[in-house]
Protein backbone atom coordinates (compact mmCIF):
# COMPACT_ATOMS: atom_id res chain seq x y z
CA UNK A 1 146.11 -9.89 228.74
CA UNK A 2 145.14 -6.69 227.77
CA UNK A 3 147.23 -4.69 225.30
CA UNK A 4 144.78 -2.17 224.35
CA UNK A 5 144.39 -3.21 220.90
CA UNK A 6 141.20 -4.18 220.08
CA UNK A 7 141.35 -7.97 218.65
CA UNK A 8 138.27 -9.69 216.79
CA UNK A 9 138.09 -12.70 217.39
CA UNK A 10 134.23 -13.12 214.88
CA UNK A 11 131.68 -10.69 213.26
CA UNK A 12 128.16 -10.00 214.23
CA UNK A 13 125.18 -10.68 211.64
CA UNK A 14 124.79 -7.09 211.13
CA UNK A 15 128.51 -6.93 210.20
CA UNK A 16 128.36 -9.75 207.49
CA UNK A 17 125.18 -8.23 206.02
CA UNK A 18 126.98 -4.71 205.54
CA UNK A 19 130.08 -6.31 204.03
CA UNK A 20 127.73 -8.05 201.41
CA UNK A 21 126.17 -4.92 200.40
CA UNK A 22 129.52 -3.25 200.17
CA UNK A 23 130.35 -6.41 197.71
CA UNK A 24 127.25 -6.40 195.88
CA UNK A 25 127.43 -2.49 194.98
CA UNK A 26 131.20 -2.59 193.53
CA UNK A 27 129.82 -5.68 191.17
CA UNK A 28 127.28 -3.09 189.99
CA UNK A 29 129.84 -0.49 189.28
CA UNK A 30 132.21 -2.88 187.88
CA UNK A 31 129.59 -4.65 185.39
CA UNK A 32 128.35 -0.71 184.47
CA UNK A 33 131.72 0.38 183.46
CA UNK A 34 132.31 -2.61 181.37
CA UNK A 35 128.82 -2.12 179.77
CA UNK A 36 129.31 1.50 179.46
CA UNK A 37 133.22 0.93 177.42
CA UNK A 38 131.41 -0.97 175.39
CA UNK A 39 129.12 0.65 174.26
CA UNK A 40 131.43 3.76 173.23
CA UNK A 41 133.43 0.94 171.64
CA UNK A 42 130.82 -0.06 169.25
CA UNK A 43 129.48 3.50 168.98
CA UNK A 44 133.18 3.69 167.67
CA UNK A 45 133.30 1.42 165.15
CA UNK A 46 129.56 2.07 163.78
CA UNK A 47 130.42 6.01 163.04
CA UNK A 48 133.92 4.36 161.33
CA UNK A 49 131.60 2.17 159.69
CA UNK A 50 129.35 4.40 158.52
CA UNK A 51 132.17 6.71 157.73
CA UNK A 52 133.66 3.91 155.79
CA UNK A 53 130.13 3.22 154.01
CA UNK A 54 129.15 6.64 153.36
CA UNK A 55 127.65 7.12 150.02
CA UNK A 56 127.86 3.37 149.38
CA UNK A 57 124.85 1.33 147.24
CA UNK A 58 124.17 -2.36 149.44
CA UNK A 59 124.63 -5.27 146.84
CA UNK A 60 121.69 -5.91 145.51
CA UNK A 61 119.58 -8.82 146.75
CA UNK A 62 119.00 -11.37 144.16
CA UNK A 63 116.64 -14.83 144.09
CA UNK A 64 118.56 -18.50 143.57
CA UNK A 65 116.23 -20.06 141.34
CA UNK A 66 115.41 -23.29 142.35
CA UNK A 67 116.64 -23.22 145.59
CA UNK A 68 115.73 -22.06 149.56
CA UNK A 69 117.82 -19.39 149.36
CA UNK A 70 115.58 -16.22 148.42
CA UNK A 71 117.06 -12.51 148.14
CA UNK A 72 120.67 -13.78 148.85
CA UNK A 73 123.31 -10.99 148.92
CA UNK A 74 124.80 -11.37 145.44
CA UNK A 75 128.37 -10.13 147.34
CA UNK A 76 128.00 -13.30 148.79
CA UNK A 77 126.26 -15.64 146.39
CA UNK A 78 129.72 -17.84 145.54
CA UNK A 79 129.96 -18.39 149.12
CA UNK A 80 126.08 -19.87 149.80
CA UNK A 81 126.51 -23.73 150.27
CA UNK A 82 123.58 -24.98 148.03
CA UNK A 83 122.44 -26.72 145.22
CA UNK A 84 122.09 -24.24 142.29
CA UNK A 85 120.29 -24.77 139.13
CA UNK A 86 122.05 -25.64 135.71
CA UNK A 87 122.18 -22.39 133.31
CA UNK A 88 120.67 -24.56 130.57
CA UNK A 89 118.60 -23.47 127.52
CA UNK A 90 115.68 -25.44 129.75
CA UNK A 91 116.66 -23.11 132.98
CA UNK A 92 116.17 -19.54 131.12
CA UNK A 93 113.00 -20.87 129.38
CA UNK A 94 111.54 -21.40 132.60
CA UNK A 95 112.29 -17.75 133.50
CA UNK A 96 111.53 -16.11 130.97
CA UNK A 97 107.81 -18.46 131.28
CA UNK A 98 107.90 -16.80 134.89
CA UNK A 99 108.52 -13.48 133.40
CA UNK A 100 105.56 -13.90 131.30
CA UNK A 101 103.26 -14.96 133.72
CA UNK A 102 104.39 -12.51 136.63
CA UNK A 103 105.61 -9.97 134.88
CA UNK A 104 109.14 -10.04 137.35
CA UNK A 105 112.16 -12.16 136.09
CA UNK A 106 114.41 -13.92 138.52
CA UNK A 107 118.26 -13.12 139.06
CA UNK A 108 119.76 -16.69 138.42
CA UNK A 109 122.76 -18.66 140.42
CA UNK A 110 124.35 -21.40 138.17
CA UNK A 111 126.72 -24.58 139.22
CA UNK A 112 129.80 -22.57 138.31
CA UNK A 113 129.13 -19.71 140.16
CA UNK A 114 127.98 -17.52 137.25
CA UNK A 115 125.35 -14.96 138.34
CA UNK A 116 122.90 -14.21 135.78
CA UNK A 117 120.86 -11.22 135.64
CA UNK A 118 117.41 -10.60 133.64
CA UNK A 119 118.69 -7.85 130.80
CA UNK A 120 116.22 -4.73 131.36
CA UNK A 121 114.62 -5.87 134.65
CA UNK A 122 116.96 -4.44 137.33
CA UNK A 123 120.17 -2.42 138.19
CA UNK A 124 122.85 -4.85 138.77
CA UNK A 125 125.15 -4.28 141.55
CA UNK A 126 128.57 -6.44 140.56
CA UNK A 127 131.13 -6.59 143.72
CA UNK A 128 134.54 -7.24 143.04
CA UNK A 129 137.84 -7.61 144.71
CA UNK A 130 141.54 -6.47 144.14
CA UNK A 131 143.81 -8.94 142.85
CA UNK A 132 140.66 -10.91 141.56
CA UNK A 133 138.76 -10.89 137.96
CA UNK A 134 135.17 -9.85 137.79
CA UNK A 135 134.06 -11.18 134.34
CA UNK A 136 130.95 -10.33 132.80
CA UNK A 137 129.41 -11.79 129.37
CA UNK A 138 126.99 -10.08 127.32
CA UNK A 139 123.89 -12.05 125.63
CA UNK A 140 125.54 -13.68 122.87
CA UNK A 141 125.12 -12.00 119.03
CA UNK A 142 125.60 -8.33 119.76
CA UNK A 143 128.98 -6.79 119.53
CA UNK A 144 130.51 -3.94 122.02
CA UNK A 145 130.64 -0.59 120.52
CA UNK A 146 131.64 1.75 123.67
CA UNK A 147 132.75 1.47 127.25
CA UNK A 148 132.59 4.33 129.40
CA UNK A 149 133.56 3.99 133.35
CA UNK A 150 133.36 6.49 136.08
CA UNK A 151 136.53 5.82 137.80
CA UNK A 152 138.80 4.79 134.80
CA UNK A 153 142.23 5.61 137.18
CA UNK A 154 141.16 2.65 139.92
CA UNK A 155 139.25 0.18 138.06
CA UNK A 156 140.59 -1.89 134.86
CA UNK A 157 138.30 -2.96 132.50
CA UNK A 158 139.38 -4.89 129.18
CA UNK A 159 137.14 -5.95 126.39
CA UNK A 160 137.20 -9.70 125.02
CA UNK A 161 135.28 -12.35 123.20
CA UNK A 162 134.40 -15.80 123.89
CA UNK A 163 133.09 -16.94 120.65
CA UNK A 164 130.35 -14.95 119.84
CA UNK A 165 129.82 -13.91 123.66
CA UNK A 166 131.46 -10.16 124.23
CA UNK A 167 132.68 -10.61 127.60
CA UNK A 168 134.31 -7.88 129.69
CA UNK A 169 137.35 -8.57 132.89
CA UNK A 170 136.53 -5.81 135.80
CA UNK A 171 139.36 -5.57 138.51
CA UNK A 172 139.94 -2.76 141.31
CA UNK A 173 142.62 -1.47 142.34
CA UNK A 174 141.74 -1.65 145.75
CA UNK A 175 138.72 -2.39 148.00
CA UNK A 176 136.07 0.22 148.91
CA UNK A 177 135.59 1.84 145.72
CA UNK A 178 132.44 2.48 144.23
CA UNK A 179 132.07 3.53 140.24
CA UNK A 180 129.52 2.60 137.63
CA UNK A 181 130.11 1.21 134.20
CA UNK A 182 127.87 1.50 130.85
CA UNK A 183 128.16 -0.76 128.03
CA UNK A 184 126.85 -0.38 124.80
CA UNK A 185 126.35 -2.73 122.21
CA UNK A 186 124.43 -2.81 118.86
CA UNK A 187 121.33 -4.36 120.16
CA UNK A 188 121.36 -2.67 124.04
CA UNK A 189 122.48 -0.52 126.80
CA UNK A 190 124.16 -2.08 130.22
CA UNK A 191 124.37 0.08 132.80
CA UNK A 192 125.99 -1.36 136.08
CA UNK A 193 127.15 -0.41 139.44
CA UNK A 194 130.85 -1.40 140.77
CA UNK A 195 131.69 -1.41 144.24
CA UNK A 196 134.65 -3.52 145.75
CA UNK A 197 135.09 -5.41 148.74
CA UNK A 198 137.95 -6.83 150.02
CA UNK A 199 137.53 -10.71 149.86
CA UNK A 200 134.22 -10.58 148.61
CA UNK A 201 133.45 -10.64 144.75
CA UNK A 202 131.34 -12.71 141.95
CA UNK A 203 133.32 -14.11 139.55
CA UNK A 204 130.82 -14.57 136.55
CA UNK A 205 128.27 -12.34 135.86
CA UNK A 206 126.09 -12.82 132.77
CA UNK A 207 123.09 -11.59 131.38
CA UNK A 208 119.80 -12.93 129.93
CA UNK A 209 116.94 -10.99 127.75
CA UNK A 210 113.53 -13.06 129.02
CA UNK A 211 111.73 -10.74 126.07
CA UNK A 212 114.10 -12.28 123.13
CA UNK A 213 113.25 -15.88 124.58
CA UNK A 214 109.70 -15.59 124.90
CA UNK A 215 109.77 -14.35 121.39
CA UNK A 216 112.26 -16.68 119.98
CA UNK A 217 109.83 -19.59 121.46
CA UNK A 218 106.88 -18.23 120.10
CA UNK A 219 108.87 -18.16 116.75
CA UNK A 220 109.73 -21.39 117.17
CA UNK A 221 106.18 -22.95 118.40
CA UNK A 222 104.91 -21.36 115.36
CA UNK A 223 107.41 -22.84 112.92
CA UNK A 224 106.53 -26.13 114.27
CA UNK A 225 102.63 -26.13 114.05
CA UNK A 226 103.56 -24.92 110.75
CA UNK A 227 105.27 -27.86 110.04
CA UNK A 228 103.04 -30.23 111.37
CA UNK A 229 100.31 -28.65 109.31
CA UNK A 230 101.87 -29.14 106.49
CA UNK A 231 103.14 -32.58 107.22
CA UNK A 232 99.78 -33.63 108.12
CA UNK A 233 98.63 -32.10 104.79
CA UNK A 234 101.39 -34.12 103.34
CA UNK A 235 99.98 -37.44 104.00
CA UNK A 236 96.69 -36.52 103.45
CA UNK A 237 97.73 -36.08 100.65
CA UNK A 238 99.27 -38.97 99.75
CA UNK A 239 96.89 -41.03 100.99
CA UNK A 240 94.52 -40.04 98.84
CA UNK A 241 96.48 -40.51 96.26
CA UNK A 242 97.37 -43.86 97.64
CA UNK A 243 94.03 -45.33 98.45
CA UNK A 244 92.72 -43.89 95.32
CA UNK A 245 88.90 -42.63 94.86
CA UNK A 246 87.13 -45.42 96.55
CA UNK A 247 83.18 -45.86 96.60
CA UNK A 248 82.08 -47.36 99.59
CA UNK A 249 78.51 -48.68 97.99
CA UNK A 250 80.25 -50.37 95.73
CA UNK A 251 83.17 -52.10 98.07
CA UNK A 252 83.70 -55.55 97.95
CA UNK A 253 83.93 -58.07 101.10
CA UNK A 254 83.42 -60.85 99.90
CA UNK A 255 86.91 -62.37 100.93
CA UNK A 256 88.69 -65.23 103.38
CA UNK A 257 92.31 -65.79 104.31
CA UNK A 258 93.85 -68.59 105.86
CA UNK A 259 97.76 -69.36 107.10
CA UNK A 260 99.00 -72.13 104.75
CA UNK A 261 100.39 -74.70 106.57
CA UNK A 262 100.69 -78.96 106.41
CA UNK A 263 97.71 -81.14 108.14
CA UNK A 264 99.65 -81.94 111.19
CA UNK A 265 100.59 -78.46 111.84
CA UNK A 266 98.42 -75.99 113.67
CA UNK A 267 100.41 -72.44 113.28
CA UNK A 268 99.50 -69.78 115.47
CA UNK A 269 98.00 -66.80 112.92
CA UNK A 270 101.42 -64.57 112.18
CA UNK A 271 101.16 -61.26 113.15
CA UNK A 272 100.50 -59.95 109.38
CA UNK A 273 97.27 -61.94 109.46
CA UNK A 274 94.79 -59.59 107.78
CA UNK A 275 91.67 -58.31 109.57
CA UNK A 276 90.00 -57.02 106.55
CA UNK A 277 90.54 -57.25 103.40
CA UNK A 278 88.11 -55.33 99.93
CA UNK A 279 88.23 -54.32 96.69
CA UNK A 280 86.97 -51.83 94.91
CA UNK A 281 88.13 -48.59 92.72
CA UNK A 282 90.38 -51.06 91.13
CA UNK A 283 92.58 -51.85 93.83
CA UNK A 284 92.31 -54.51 96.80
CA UNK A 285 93.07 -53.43 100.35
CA UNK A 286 94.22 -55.34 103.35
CA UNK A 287 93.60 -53.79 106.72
CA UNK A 288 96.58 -55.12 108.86
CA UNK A 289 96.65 -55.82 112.65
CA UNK A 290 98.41 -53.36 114.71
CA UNK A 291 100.92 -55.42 116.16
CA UNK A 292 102.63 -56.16 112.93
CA UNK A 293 105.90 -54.67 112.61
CA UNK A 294 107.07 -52.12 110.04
CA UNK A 295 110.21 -54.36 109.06
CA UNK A 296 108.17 -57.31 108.54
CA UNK A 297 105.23 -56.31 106.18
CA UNK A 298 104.62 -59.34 103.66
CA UNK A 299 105.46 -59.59 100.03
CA UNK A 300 101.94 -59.69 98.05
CA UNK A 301 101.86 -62.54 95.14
CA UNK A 302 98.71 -63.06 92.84
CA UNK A 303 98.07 -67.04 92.32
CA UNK A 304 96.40 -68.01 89.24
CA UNK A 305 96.22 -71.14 87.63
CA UNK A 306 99.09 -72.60 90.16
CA UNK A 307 101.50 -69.84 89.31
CA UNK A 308 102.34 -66.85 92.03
CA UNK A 309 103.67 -63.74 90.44
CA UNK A 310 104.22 -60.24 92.36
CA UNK A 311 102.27 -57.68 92.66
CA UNK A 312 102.99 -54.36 93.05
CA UNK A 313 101.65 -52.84 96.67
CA UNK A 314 102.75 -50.25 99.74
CA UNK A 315 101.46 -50.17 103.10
CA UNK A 316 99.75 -46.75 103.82
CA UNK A 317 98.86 -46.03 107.17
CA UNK A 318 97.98 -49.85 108.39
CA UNK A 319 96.44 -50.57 105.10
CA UNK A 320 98.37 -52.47 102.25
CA UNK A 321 97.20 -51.52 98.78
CA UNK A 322 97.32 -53.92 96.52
CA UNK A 323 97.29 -52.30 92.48
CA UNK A 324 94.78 -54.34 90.88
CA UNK A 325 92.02 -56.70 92.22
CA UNK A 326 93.44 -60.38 91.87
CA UNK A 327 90.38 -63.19 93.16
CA UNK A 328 93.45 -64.67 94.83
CA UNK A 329 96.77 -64.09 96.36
CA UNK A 330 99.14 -64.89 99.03
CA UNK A 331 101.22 -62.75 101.63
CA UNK A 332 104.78 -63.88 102.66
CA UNK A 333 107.65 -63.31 104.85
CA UNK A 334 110.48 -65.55 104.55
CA UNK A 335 111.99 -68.19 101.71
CA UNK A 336 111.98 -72.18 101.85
CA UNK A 337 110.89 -74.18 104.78
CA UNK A 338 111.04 -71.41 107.15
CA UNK A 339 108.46 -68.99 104.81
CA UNK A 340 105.10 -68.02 106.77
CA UNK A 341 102.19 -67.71 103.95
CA UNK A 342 98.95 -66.66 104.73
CA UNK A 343 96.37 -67.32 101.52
CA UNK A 344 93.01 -64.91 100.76
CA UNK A 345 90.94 -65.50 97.73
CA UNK A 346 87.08 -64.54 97.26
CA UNK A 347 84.81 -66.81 98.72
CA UNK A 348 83.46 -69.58 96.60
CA UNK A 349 86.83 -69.32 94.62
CA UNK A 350 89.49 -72.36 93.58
C-alpha cells in the first residue's frame, strides 16, 4: 500500500561510500581537536615551567667513580640504584692520581650517599629539600672563620664539628629557592650554590683537595725512600762490621762437615747443613742453605781434645760468623737423644 512516505527498505553502493566519508572526516576533526588541546595544554605547563624555573642554575652533572653511571644529576644521585665506590683513603688517592695525569678530578658518590666534590675544581651545585638536612663537611684540619649566605631569611644554616671535620646543616624553608653560600676557613674559600627542590636533595656533601694528596704522597714516598736508604745503609753497615775486613787471597777452604749420627742410621742432612764454610780475617764463616729457618739457627761449639765449649757467633745475612777460627766444631739444635749435630773440622784434621 502506498502511504506516500517514502520507506527504504536498503542503500545503494554509492550511498554506503558517502556515509563512510562522512565517518572518516569527523574522526579527522575529532583526533585534530584532541591533538590541538593538547598541545595548548603542554604549551601551558612549559611557560609555568619555565616561569617556575626562571633564573634557576640546573644541578650540576657530576661522574660516579667507578661505576656506569657518568654525568649523573647530583639532585638525583641518592636515588641512582648502583654500586658506588668506598670513600676510602685508597678511593681519593686514585683521584687525585687521575687529577694528576688528566689534569680534571672526578666528583665522587660513596656507599652512604655522601657526594664528594674535588675542592677548587668546580662550582658545586648542593640541592636540598624542606623539612630535610643538607650536611656538608669541610676537608678535615681547617677551622670555619665566616659564613655569609644570600638568602639568610629562607635558608638555615648552623655551624658544627665532627671531630676535627667542620661540618655545616643547610635546610630551606621551602622548595624553589635558589641562594648561594661562601665559607671561609683558615686554609680556603667554598663558594656554593643552593637551590631546593621539593623531594629531591643530597644528604652528604663533602669535599676533597686532590693538590694536598698528591703532595702529601709525594711527602710520604719521599720519607720512605728515605728510610729505606738509610736502612739499607744500616746493614751495610753492620755487615761490615760483622763480617769484618776479609781478604779473599788469603781465605781458607780447606774444610768438611758431616751430620753425626750412629752406623745404622742414615739421617737425611738437616736443613742447617752448611754449604760453605772459610776462614780467614780471624773469623770462620758458614754460608747456610736458604731453607733454614730463622728460629732454628744452630748453637756453634768448638771441640778440642774431646771437650765442646761455645763459641760466640750471629747469623748475618745467611752467613753465621763464627769469632775466632777453631780447626773444629760442631752445630746443634736440640738436647739429648733428640739433638741434630752436624760436625766440620779442616781436612786432614782429628
Amino acid at each position: 500500500m502506498d502511504t506516500g512516505v517514502p520507506v527504504i527498505y536498503g542503500m545503494s553502493r554509492r550511498g554506503r561510500t558517502t556515509a563512510q566519508v562522512i565517518s572518516t572526516f569527523a574522526i579527522v576533526l575529532l583526533a585534530a581537536w584532541a591533538m590541538g588541546s593538547a598541545a595548548q595544554a603542554s604549551a601551558q605547563t612549559g611557560s609555568a615551567g619555565a616561569r617556575a624555573n626562571h633564573g634557576t642554575r640546573r644541578p650540576e652533572r657530576i661522574r660516579i667513580l667507578g661505576t656506569a653511571h657518568v654525568n649523573a644529576p647530583s639532585a638525583r644521585i641518592a636515588g641512582i640504584a648502583t654500586a658506588r665506590a668506598s670513600l676510602s683513603p685508597r678511593t681519593l688517592s686514585a683521584a687525585s692520581d687521575e687529577w694528576l695525569a688528566t689534569g680534571v678530578a672526578p666528583a665522587l658518590s660513596g656507599t652512604n650517599g655522601e657526594v664528594m666534590y674535588p675542592y677548587g675544581q668546580s662550582h658545586p651545585t648542593i640541592t636540598c629539600a624542606p623539612l630535610r638536612l643538607c650536611v656538608i663537611e669541610l676537608i678535615p684540619g681547617e677551622r670555619i672563620t665566616n659564613i655569609a649566605i644570600g638568602d639568610s631569611a629562607r635558608w638555615l644554616v648552623e655551624e658544627t664539628m665532627a671531630g676535627s671535620t667542620p661540618t655545616l646543616d643547610i635546610k630551606p624553608t621551602a622548595a624553589g629557592l635558589e641562594t648561594n653560600l661562601s665559607i671561609a676557613t683558615t686554609s680556603r674559600l667554598y663558594y656554593l650554590t643552593l637551590v631546593s627542590d621539593k623531594t629531591a636533595y643530597t644528604p652528604m656533601v663533602g669535599f676533597y683537595d686532590p693538590a694536598t694528596i698528591a703532595a702529601q704522597a709525594q711527602a710520604a714516598e719521599e720519607a720512605a725512600s728515605a728510610a729505606r736508604e738509610a736502612r739499607a745503609a744500616t746493614i751495610k753497615r753492620r755487615t761490615r762490621l760483622s763480617l769484618g775486613a776479609v781478604d779473599p787471597a788469603r781465605l781458607d777452604f780447606d774444610f768438611s762437615c758431616e751430620v753425626v749420627h750412629h752406623w745404622w742410621q742414615s739421617p737425611p742432612r738437616p736443613d742447617f747443613f752448611p754449604e760453605r764454610v772459610f776462614q780467614g780475617g780471624g773469623h770462620t764463616y758458614l754460608e747456610m742453605p736458604r731453607r733454614m729457618k730463622w728460629g732454628v739457627a744452630p748453637a756453634v761449639f768448638a771441640v778440642e781434645g774431646g771437650q765442646t765449649a761455645l763459641v760466640n757467633s750471629r747469623l748475618v745475612h745467611g752467613y753465621i760468623v763464627i769469632d775466632g777460627a777453631p780447626k773444629k766444631f760442631q752445630l746443634a739444635v736440640g738436647a739429648g737423644d733428640h739433638a741434630r749435630v752436624v760436625v766440620c773440622r779442616r781436612r786432614n784434621q782429628g
